[in-house]
N, C-alpha and C. Protein backbone atom coordinates (compact mmCIF):
# COMPACT_ATOMS: atom_id res chain seq x y z
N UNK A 1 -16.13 46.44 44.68
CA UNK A 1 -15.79 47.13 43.46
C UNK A 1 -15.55 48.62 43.72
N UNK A 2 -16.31 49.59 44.46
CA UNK A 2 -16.44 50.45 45.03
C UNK A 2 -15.00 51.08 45.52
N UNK A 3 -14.30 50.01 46.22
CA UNK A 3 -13.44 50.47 47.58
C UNK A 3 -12.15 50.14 46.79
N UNK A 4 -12.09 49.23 45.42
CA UNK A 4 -10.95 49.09 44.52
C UNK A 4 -11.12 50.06 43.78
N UNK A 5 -11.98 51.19 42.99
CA UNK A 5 -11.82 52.07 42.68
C UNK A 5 -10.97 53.09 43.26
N UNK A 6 -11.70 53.31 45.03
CA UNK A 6 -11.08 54.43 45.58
C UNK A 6 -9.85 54.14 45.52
N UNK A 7 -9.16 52.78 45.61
CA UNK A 7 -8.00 52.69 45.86
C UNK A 7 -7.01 52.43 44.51
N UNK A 8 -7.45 52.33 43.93
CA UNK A 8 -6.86 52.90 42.58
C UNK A 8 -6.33 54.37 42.32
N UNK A 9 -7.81 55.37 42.63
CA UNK A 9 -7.61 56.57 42.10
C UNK A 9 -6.39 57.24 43.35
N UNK A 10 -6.05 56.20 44.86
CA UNK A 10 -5.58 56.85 46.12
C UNK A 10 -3.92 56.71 45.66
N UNK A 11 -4.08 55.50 44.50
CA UNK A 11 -1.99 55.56 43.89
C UNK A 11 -1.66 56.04 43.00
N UNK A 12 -0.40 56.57 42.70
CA UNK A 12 0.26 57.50 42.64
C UNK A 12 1.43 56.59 41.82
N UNK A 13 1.16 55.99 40.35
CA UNK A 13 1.67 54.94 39.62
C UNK A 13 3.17 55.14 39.41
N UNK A 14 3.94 54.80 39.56
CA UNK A 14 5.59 54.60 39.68
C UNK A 14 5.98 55.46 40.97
N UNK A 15 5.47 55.54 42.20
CA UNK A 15 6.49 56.59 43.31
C UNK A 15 6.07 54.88 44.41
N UNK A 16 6.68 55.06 45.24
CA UNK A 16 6.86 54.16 46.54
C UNK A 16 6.44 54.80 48.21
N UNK A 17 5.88 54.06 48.73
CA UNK A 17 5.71 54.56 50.27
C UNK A 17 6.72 55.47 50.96
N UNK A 18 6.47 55.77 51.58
CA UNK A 18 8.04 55.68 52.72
C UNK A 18 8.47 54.65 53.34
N UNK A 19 7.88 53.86 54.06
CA UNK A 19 8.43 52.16 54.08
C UNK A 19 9.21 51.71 53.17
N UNK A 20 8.49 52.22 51.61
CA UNK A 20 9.83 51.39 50.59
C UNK A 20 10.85 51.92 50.73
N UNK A 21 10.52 53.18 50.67
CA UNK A 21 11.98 53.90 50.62
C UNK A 21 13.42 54.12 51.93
N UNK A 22 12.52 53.40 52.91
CA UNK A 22 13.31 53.46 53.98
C UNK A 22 13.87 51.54 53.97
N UNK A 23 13.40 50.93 53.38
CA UNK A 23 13.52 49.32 53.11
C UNK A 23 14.88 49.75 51.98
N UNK A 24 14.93 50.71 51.16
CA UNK A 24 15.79 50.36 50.03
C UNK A 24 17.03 51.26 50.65
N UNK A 25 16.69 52.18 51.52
CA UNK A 25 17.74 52.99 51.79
C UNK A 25 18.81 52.05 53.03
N UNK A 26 18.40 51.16 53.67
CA UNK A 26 18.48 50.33 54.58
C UNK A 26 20.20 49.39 53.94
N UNK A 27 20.97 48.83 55.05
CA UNK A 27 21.75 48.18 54.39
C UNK A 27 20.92 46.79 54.70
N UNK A 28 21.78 45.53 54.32
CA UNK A 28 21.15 44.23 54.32
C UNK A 28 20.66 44.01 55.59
N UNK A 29 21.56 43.63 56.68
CA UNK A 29 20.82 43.33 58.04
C UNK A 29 19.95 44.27 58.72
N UNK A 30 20.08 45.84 58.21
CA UNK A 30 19.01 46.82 59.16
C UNK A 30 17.62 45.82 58.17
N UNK A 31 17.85 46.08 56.74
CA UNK A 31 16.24 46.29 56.10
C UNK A 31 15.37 44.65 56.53
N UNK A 32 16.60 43.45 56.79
CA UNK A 32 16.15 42.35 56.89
C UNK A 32 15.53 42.34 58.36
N UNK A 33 16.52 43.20 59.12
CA UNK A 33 15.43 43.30 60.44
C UNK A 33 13.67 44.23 60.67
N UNK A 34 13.72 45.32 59.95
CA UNK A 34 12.46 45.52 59.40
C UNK A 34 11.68 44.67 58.81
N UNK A 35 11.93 44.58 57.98
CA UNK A 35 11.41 43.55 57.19
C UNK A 35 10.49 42.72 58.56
N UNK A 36 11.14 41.65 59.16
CA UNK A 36 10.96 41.05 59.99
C UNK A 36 9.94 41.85 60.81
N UNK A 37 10.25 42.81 61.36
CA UNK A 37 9.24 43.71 62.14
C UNK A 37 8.04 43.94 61.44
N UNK A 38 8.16 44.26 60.28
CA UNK A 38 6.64 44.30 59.59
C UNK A 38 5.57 43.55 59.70
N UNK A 39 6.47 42.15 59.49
CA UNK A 39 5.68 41.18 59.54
C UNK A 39 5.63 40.49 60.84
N UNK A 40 6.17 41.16 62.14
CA UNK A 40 5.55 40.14 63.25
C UNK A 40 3.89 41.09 64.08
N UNK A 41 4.08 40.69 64.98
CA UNK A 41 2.99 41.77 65.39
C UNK A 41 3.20 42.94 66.72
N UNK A 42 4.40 43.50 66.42
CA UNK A 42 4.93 44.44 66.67
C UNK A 42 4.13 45.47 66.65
N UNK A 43 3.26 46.68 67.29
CA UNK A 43 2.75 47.46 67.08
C UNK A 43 3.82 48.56 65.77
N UNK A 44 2.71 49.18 65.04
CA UNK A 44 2.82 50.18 64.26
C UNK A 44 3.56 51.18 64.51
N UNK A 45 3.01 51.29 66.21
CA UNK A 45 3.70 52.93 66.85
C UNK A 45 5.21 52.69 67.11
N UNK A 46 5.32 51.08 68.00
CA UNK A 46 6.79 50.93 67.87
C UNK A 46 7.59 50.75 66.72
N UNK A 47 7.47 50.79 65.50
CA UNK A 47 8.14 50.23 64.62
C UNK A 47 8.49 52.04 64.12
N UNK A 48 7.16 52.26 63.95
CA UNK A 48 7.29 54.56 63.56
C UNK A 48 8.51 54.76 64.73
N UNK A 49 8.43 54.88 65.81
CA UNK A 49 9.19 55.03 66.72
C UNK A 49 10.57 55.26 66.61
N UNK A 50 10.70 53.95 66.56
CA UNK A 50 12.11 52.88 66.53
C UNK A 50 12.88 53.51 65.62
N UNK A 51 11.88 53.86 63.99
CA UNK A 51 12.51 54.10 62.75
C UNK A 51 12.95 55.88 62.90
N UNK A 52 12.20 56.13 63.76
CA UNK A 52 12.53 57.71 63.81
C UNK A 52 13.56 58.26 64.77
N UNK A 53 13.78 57.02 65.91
CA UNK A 53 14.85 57.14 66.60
C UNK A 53 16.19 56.68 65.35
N UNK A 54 16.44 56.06 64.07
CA UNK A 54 17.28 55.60 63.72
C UNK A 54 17.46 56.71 62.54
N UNK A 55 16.41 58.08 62.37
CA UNK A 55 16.96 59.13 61.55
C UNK A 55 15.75 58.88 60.11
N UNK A 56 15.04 57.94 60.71
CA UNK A 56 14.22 57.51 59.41
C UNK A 56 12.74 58.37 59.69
N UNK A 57 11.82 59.56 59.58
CA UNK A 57 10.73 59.69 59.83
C UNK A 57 10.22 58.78 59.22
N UNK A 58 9.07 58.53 60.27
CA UNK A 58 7.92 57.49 59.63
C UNK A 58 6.73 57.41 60.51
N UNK A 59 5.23 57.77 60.52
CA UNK A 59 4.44 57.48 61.08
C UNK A 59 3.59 56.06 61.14
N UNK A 60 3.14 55.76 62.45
CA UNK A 60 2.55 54.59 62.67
C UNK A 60 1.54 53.89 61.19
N UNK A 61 0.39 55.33 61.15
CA UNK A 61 -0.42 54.90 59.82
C UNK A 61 0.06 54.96 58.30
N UNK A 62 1.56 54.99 58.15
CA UNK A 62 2.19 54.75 57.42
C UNK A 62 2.97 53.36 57.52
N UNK A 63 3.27 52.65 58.84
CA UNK A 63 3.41 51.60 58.47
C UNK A 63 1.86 50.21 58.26
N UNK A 64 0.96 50.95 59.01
CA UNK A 64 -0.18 50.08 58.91
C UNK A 64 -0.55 49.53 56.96
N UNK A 65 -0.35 50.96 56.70
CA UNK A 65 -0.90 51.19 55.44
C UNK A 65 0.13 49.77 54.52
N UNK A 66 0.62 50.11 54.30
CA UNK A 66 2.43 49.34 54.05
C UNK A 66 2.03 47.80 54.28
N UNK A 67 1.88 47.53 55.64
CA UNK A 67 1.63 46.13 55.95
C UNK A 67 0.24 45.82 55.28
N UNK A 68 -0.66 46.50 54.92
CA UNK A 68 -2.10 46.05 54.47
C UNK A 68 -1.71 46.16 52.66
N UNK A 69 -0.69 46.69 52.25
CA UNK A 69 -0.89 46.96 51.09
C UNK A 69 -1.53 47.89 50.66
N UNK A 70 -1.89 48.63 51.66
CA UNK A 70 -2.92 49.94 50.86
C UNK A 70 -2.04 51.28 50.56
N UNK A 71 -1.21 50.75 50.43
CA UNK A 71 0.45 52.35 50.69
C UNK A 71 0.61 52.83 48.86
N UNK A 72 0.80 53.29 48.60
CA UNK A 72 0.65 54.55 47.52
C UNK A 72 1.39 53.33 46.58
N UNK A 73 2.59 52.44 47.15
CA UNK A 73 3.70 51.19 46.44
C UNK A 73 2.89 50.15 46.21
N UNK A 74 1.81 49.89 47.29
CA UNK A 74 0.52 48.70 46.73
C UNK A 74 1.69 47.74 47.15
N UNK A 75 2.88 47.55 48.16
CA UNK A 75 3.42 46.12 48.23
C UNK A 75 3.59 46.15 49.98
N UNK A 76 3.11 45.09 50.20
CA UNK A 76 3.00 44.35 51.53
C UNK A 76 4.39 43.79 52.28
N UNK A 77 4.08 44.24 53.03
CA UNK A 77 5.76 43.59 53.52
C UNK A 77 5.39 42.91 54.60
């Protein structure tokens, strides 16, 4: 009960991660290949990496967050 509070008061009701926003800015086959990366078990650092080599900043504990659902968007990818 405790740790759903904190994480209540930690979002930020109608704004999106940076993950989302780099998922929506994405055309079909880049975001479907993310996508995919999210969900395999690809480290965090390579995926921040990858995305920052492609013009996208993004840090690792920003995608962790994202994949757990704990990201400011509250959606799991």
């Amino acid at each position: 009960m405790f740790l759903d509070l904190v994480k209540a008061e930690s979002q930020k009701p109608g704004t999106e991660c940076r993950v989302a926003t780099i998922l929506r800015e994405l055309d079909k086959p880049e975001r479907a290949e993310l996508l995919e990366a999210l969900q395999s078990n690809f480290a965090a650092a390579a995926i921040a990496r990858a995305l920052t080599k492609m013009g996208h900043d993004c840090g690792p504990t920003t995608i962790t967050r994202h994949r757990r659902g704990d990201c400011v968007c509250g959606k799991a990818s």
